[in-house]
N, C-alpha and C. Protein backbone atom coordinates (compact mmCIF):
# COMPACT_ATOMS: atom_id res chain seq x y z
N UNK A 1 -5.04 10.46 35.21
CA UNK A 1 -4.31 9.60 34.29
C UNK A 1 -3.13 10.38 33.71
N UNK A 2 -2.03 9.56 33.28
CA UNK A 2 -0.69 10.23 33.24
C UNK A 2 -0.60 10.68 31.54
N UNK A 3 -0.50 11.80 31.08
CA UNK A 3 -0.19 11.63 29.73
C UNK A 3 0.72 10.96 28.70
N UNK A 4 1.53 10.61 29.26
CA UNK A 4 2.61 9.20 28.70
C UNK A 4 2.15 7.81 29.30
N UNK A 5 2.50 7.21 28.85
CA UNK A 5 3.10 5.68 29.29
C UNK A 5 4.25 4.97 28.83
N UNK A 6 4.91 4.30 29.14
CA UNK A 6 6.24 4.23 28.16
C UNK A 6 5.87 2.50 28.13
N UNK A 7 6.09 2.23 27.27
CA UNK A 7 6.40 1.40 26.42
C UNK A 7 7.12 -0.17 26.51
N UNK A 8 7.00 -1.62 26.63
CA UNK A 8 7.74 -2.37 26.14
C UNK A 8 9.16 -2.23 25.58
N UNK A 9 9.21 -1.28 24.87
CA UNK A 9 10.36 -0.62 24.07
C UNK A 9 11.08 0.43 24.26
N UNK A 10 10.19 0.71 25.85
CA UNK A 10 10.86 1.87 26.55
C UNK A 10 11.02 3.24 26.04
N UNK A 11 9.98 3.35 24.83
CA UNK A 11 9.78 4.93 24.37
C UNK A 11 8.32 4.94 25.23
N UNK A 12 8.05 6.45 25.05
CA UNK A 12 7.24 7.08 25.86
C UNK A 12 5.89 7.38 24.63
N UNK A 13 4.57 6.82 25.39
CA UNK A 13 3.91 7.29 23.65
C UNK A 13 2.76 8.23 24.61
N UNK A 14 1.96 8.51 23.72
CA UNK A 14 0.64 9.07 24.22
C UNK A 14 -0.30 7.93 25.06
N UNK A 15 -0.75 8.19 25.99
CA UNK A 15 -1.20 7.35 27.19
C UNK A 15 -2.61 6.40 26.74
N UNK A 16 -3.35 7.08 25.72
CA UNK A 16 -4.30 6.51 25.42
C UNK A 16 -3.96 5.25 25.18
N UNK A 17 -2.62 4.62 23.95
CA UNK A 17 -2.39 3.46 23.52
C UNK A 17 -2.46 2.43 24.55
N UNK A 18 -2.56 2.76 25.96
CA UNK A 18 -2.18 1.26 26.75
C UNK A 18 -1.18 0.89 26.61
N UNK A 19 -1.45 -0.50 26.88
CA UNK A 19 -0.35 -1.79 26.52
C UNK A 19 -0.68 -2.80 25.55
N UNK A 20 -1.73 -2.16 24.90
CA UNK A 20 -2.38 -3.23 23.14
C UNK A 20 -1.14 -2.98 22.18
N UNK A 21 -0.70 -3.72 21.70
CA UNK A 21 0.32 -3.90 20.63
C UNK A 21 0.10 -3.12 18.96
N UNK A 22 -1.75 -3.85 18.96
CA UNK A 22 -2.39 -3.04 17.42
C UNK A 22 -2.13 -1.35 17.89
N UNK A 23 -2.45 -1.15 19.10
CA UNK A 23 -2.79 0.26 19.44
C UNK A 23 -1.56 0.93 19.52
N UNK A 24 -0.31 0.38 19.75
CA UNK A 24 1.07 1.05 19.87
C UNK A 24 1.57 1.09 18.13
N UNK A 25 1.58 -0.23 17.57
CA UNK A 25 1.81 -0.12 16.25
C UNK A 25 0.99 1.18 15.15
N UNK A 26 -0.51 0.90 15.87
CA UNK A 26 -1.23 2.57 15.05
C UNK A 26 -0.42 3.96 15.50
N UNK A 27 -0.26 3.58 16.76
CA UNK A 27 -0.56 5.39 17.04
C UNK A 27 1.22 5.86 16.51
N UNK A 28 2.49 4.67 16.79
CA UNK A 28 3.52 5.20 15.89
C UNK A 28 3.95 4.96 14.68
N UNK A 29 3.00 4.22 13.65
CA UNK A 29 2.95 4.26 12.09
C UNK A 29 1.96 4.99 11.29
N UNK A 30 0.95 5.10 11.54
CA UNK A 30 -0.37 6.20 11.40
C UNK A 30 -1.11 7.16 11.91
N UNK A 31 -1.07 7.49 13.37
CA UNK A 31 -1.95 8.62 14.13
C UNK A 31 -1.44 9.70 13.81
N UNK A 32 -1.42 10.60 13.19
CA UNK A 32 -1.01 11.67 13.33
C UNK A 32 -0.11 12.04 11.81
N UNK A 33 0.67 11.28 11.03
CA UNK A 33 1.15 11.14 10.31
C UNK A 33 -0.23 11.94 8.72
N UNK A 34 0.37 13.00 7.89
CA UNK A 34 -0.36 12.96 7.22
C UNK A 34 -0.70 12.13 5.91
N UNK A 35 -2.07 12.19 5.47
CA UNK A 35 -3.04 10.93 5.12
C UNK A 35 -3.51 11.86 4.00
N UNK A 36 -3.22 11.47 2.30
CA UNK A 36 -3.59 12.31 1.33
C UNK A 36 -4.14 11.35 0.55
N UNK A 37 -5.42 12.02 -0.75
CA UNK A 37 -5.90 10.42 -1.26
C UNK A 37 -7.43 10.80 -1.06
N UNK A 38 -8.36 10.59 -2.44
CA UNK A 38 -9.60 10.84 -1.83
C UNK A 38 -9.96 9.66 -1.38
N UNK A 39 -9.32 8.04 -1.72
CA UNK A 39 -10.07 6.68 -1.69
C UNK A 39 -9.57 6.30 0.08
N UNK A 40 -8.02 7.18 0.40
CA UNK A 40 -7.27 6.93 1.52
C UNK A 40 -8.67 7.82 2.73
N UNK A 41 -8.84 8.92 2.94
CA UNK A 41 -9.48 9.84 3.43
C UNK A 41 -11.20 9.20 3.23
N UNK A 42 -11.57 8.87 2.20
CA UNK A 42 -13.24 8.38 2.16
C UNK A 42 -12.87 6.92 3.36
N UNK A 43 -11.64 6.35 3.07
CA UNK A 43 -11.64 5.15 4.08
C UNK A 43 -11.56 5.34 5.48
N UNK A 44 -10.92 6.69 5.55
CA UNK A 44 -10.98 7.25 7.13
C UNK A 44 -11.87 7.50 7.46
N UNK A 45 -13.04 8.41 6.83
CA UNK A 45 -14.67 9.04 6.79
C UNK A 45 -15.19 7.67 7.58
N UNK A 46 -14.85 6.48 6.57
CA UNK A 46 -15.93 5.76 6.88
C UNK A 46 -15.57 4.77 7.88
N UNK A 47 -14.40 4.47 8.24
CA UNK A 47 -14.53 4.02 9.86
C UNK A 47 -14.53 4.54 10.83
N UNK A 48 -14.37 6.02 11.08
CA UNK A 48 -14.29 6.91 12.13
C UNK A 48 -15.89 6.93 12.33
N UNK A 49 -17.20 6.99 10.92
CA UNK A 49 -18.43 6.99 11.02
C UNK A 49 -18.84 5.83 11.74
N UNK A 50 -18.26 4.85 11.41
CA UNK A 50 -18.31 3.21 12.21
C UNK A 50 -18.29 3.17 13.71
N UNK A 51 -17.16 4.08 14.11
CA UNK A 51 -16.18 4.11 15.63
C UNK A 51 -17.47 5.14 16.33
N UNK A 52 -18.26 5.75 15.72
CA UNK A 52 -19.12 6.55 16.54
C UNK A 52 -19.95 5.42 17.51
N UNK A 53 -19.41 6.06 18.64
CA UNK A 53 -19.84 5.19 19.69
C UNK A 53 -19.14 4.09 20.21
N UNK A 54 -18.35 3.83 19.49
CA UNK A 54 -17.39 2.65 20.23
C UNK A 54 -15.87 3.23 20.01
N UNK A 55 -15.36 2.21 20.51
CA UNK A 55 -13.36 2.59 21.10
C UNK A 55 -12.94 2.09 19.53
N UNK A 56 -11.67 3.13 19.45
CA UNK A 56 -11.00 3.01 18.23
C UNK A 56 -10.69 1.74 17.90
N UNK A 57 -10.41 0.76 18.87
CA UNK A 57 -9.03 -0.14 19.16
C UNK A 57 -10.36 -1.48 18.20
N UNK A 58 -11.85 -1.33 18.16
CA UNK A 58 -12.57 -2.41 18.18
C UNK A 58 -12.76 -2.17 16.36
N UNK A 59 -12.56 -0.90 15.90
CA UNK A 59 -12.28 -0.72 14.49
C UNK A 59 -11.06 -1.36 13.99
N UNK A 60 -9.83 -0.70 14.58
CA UNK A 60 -9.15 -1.12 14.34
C UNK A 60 -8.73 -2.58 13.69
N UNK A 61 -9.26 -3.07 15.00
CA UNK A 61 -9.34 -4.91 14.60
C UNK A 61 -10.22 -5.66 13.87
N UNK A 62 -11.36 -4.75 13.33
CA UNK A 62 -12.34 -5.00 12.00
C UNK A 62 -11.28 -4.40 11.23
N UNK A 63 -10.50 -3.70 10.66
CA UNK A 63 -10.59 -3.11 9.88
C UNK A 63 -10.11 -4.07 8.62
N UNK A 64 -9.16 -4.81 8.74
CA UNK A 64 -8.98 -5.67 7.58
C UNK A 64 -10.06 -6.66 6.68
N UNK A 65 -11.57 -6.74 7.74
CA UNK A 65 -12.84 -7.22 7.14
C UNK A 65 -13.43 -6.15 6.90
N UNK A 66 -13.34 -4.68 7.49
CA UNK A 66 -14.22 -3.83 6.57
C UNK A 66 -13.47 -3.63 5.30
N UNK A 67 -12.22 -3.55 5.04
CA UNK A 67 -11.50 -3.15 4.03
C UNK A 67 -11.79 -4.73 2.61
N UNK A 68 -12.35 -5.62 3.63
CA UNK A 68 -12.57 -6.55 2.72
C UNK A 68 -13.96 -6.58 1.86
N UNK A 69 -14.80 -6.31 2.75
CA UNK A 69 -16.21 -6.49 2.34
C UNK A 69 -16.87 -5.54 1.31
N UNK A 70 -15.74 -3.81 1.92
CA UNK A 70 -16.06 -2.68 1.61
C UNK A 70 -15.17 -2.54 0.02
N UNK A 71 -15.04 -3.46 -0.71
CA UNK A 71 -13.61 -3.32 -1.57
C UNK A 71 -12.94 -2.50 -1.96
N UNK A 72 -11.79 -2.57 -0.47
CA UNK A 72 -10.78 -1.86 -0.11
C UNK A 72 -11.35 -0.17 0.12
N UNK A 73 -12.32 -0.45 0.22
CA UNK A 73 -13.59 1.74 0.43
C UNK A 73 -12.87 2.35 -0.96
N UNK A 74 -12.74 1.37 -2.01
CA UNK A 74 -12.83 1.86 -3.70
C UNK A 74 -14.28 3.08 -3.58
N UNK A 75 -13.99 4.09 -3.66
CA UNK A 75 -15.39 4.62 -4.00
C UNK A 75 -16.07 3.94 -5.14
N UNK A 76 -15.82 4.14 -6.07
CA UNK A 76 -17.21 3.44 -7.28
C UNK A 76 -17.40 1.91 -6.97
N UNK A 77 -16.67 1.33 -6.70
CA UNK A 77 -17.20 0.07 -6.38
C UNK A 77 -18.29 0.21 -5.34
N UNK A 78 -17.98 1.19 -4.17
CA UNK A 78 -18.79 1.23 -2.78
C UNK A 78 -20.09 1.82 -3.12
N UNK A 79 -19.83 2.67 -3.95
CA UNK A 79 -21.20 3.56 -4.11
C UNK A 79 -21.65 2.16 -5.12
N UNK A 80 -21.28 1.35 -5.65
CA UNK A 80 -22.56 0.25 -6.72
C UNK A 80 -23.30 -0.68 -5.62
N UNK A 81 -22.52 -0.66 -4.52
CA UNK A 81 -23.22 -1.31 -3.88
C UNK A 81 -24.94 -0.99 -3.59
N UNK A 82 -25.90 -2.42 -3.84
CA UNK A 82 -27.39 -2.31 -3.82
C UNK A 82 -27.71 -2.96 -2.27
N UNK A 83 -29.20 -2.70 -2.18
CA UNK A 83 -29.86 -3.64 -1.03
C UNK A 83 -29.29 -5.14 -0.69
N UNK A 84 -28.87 -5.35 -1.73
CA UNK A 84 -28.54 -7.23 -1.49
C UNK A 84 -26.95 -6.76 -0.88
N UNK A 85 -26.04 -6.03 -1.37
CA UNK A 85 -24.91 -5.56 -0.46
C UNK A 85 -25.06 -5.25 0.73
N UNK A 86 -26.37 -4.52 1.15
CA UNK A 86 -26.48 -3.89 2.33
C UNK A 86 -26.68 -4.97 3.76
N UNK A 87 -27.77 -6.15 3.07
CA UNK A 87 -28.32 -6.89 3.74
C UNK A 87 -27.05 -8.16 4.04
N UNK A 88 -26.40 -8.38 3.02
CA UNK A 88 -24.90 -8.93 3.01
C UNK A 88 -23.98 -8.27 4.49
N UNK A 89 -23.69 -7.17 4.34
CA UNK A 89 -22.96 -6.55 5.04
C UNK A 89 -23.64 -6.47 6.31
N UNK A 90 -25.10 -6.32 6.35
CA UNK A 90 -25.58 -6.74 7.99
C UNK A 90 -25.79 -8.04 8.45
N UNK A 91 -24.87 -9.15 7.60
CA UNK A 91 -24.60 -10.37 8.70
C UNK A 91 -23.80 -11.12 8.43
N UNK A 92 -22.55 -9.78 8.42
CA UNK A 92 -21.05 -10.02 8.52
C UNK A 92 -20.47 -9.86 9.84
N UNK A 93 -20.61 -11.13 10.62
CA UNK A 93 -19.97 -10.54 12.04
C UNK A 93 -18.67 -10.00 11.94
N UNK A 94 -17.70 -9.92 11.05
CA UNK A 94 -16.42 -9.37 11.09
C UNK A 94 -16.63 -7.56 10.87
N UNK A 95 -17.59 -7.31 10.73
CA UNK A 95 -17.86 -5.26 11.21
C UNK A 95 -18.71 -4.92 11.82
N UNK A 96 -19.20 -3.39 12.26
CA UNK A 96 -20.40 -3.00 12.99
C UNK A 96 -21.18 -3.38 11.81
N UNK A 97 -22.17 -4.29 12.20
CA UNK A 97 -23.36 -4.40 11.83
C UNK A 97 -24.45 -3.28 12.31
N UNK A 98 -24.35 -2.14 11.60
CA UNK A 98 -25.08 -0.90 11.76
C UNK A 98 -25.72 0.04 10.31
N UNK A 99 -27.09 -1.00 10.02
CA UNK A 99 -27.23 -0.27 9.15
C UNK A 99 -26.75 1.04 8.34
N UNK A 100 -27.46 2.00 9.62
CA UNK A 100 -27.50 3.34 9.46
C UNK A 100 -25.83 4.10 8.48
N UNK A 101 -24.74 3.44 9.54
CA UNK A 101 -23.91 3.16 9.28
C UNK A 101 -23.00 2.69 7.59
N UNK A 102 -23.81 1.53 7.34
CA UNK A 102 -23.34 0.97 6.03
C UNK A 102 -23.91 1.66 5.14
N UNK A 103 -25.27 2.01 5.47
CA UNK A 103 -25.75 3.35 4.23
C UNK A 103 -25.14 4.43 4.11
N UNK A 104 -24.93 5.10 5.30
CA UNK A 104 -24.02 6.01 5.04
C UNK A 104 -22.65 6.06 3.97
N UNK A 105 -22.26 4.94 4.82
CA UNK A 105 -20.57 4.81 3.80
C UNK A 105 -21.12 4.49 2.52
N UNK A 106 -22.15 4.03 2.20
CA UNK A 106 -22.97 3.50 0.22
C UNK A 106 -23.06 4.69 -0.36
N UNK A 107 -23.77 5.65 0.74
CA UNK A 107 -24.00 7.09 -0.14
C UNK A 107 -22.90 8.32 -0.29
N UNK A 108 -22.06 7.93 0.87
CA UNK A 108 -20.44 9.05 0.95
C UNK A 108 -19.82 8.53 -0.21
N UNK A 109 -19.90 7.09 -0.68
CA UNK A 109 -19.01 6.75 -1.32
C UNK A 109 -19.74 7.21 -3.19
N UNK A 110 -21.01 7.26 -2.75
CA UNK A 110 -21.40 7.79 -4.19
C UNK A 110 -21.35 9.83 -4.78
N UNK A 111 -21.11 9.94 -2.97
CA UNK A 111 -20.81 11.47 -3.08
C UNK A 111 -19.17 11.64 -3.81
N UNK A 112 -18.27 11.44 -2.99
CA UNK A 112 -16.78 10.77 -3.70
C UNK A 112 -16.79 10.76 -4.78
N UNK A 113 -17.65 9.51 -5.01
CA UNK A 113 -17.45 9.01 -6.99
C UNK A 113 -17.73 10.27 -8.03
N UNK A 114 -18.81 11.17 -7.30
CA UNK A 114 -19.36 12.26 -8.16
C UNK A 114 -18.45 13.73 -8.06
N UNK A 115 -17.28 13.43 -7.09
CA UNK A 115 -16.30 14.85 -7.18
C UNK A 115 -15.17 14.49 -7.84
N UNK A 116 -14.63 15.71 -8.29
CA UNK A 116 -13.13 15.63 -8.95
C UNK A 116 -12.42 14.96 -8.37
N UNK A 117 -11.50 14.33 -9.38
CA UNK A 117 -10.12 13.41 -8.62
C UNK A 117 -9.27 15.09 -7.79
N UNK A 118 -9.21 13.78 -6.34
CA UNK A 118 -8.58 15.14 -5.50
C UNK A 118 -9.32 16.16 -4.92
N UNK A 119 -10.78 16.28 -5.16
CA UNK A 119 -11.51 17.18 -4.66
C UNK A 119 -11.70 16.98 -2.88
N UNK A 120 -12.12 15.45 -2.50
CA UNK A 120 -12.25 15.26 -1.36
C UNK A 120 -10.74 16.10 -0.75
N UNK A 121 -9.89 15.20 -0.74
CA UNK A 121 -8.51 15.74 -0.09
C UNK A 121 -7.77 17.28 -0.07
N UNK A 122 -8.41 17.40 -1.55
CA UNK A 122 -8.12 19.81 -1.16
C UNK A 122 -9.17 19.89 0.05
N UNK A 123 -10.45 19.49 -0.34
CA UNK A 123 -11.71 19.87 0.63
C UNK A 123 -11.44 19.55 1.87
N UNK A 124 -11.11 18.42 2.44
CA UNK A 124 -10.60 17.96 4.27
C UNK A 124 -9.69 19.33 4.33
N UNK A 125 -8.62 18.46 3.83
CA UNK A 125 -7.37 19.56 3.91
C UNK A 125 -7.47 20.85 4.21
N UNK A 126 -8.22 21.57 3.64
CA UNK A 126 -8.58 22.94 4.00
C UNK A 126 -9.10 23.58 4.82
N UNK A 127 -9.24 22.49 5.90
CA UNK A 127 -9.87 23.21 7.43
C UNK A 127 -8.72 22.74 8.23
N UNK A 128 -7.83 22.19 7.65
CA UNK A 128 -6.27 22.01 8.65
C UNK A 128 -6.31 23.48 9.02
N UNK A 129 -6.22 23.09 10.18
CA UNK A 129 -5.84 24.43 10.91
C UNK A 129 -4.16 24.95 10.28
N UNK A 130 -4.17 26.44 10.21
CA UNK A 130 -3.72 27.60 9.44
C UNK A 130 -2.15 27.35 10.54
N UNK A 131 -2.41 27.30 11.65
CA UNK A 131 -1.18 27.35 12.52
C UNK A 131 -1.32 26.10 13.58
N UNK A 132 0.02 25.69 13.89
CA UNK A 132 0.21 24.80 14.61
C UNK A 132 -0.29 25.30 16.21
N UNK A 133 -1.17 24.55 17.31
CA UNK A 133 -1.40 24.95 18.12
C UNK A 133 -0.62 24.19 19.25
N UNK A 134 -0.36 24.85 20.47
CA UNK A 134 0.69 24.52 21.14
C UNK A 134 0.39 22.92 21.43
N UNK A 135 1.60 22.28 21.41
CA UNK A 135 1.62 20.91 21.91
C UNK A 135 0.77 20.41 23.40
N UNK A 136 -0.22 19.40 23.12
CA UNK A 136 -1.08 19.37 24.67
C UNK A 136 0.43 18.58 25.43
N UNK A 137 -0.03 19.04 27.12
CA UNK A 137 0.86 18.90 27.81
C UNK A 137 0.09 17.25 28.33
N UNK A 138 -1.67 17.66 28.38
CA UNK A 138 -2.29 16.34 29.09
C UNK A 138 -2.95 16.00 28.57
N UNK A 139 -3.90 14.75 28.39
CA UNK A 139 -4.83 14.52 27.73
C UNK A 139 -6.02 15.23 27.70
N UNK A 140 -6.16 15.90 28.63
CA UNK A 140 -7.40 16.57 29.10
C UNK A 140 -7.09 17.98 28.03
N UNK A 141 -5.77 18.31 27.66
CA UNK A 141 -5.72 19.44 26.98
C UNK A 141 -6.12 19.09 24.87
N UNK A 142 -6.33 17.71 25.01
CA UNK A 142 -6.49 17.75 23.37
C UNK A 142 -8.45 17.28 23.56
N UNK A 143 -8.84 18.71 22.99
CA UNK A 143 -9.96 18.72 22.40
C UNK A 143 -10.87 17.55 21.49
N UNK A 144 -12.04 17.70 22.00
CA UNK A 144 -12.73 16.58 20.65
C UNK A 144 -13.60 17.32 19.79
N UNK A 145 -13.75 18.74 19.72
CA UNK A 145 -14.33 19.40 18.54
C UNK A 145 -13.61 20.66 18.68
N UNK A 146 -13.09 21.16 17.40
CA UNK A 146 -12.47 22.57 17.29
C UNK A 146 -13.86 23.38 16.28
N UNK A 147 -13.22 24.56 16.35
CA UNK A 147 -13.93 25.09 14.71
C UNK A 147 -13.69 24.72 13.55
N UNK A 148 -12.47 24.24 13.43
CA UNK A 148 -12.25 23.30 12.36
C UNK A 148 -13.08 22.51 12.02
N UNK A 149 -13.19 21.77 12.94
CA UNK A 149 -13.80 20.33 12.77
C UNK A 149 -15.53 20.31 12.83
N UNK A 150 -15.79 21.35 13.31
CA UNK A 150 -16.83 21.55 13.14
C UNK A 150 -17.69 22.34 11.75
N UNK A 151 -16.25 23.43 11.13
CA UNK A 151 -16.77 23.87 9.89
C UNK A 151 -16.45 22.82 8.90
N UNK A 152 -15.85 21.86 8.87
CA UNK A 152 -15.30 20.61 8.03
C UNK A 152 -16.55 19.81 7.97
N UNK A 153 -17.20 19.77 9.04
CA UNK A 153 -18.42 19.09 9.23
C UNK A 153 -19.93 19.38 8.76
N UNK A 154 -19.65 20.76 8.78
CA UNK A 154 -21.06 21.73 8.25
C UNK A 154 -20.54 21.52 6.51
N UNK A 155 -19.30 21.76 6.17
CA UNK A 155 -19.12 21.42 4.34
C UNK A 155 -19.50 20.16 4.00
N UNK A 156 -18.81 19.42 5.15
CA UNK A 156 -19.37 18.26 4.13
C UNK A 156 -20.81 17.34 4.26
N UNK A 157 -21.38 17.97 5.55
CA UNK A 157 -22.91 17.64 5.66
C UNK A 157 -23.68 19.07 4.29
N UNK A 158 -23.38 19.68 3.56
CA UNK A 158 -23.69 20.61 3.07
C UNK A 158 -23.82 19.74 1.58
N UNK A 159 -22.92 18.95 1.19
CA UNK A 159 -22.35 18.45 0.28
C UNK A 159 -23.57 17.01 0.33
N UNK A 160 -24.25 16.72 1.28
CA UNK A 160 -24.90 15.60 1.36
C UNK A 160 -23.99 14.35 2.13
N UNK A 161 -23.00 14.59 3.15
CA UNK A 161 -22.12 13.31 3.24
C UNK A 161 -22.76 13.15 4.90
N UNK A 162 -23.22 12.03 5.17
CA UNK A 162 -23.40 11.71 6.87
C UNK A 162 -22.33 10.97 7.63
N UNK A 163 -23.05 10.95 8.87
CA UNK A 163 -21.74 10.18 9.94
C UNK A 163 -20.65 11.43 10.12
N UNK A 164 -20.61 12.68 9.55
CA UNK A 164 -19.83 13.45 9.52
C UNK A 164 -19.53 14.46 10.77
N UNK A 165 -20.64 14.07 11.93
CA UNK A 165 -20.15 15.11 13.10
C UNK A 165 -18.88 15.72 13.42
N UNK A 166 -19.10 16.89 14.08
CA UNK A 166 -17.86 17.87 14.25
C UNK A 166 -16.71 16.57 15.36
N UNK A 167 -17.04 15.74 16.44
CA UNK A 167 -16.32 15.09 16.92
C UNK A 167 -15.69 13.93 16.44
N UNK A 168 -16.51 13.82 15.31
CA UNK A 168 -16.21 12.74 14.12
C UNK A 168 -15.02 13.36 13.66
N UNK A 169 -15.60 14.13 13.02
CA UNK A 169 -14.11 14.90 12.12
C UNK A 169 -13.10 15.46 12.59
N UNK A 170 -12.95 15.45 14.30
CA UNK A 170 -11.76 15.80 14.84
C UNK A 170 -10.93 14.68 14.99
N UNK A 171 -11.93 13.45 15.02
CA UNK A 171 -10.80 12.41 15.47
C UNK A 171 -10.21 12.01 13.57
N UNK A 172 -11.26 12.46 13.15
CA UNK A 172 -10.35 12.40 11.54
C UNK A 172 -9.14 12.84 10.98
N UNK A 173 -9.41 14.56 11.90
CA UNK A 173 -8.38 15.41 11.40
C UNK A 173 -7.09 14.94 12.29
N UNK A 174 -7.50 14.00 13.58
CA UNK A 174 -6.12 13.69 14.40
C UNK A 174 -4.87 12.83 13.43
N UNK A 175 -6.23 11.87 13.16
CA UNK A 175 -5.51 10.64 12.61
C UNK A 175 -5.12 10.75 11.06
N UNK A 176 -5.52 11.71 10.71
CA UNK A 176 -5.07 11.83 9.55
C UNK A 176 -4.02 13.09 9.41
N UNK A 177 -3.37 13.16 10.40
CA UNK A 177 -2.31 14.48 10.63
C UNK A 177 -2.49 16.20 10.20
N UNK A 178 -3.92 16.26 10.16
CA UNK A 178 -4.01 17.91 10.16
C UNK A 178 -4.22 18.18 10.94
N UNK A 179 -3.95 17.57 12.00
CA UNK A 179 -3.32 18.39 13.64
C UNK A 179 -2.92 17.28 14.25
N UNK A 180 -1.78 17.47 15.07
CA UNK A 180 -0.55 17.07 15.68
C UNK A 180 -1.08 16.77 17.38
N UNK A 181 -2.12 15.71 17.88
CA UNK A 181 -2.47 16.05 19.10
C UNK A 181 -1.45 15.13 19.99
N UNK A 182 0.02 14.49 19.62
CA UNK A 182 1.11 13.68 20.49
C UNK A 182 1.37 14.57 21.31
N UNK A 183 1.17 14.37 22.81
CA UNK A 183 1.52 14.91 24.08
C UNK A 183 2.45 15.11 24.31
N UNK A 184 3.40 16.02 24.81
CA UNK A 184 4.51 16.74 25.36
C UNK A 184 5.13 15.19 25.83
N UNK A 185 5.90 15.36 25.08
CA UNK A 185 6.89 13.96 25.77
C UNK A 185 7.10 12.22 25.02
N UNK A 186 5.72 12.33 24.41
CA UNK A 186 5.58 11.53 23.06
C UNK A 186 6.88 11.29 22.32
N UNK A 187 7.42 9.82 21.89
CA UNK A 187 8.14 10.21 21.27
C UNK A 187 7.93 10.62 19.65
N UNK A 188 6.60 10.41 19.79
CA UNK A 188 6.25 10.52 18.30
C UNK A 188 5.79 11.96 18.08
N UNK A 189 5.83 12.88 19.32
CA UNK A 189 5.59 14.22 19.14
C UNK A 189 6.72 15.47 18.80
């Protein structure tokens, strides 16, 4: 598979996007772009925890009903959520209906509520890798777990937060721009 594809619009993006429109509009208004904010970042936590196991592109297109149900991934609102929320939210066909899942984001979001304003976002932030690593040439060259992402993962499973795997938190750290994985030729690279 080719690491570009170019575009409708005749720019060249990273190859993953296809030819989906949501998926061209993400990857050159948000992938990579950095993402500061503990309520912005707990909202990334918790659909990337969602996307475990399925394709970005099927979040994506929940995301305006998780952002609904979840109000807007407000931490204190999320963390008040009780059993009657939970059971609510498992028969909402507009998200993963995945328990395991919605508890998780109930209890990250009560972890959140209980740190300093700004604590989440120093805390991600700080496993941004120290130096920029060379631009991947192919897809095969951008990684799905670094040490980063894996010590990002051991803090904040340390902290009590789940859904947090090291491959979790790489596609976190992509999309939330503490690392730069647009392919050699990207125009967004």
């Amino acid at each position: 598979m080719s690491a570009l594809l170019t575009g409708p619009d005749s720019r060249s993006r990273c190859a993953w996007v296809g030819d989906d429109a949501e998926y061209r509009r993400y990857h050159d208004e948000e992938w990579g772009r950095p993402l500061h904010g503990d309520r912005a970042l707990f909202e990334k936590m918790a659909l990337e925890g969602f996307q475990a196991g399925l394709s970005w592109i099927t979040i994506l297109r929940k995301r305006p009903r998780f952002r609904e149900v979840f109000s807007g991934f407000e931490p204190d609102a999320v963390a008040a959520f009780g059993p009657d929320d939970v059971e609510r939210l498992m028969s909402d066909t507009g998200i993963i209906r995945n328990r395991a899942k919605i508890e998780a984001t109930i209890s990250n979001a009560a972890l959140v509520r209980d740190m300093s304003e700004g604590e989440l976002d120093a805390l991600m932030w700080s496993f941004a890798p120290a130096a920029a690593r060379p631009r991947p040439r192919s897809l095969s060259d951008v990684p799905a777990v670094t040490e980063e992402s894996t010590a990002l993962s051991k803090a904040l499973r340390r902290r009590g937060f789940r859904f947090v795997g090291p491959t979790t938190m790489y596609a976190l750290m992509q999309s939330a721009g503490m690392v730069d994985d647009h392919v050699e030729g990207c125009w967004r690279a």
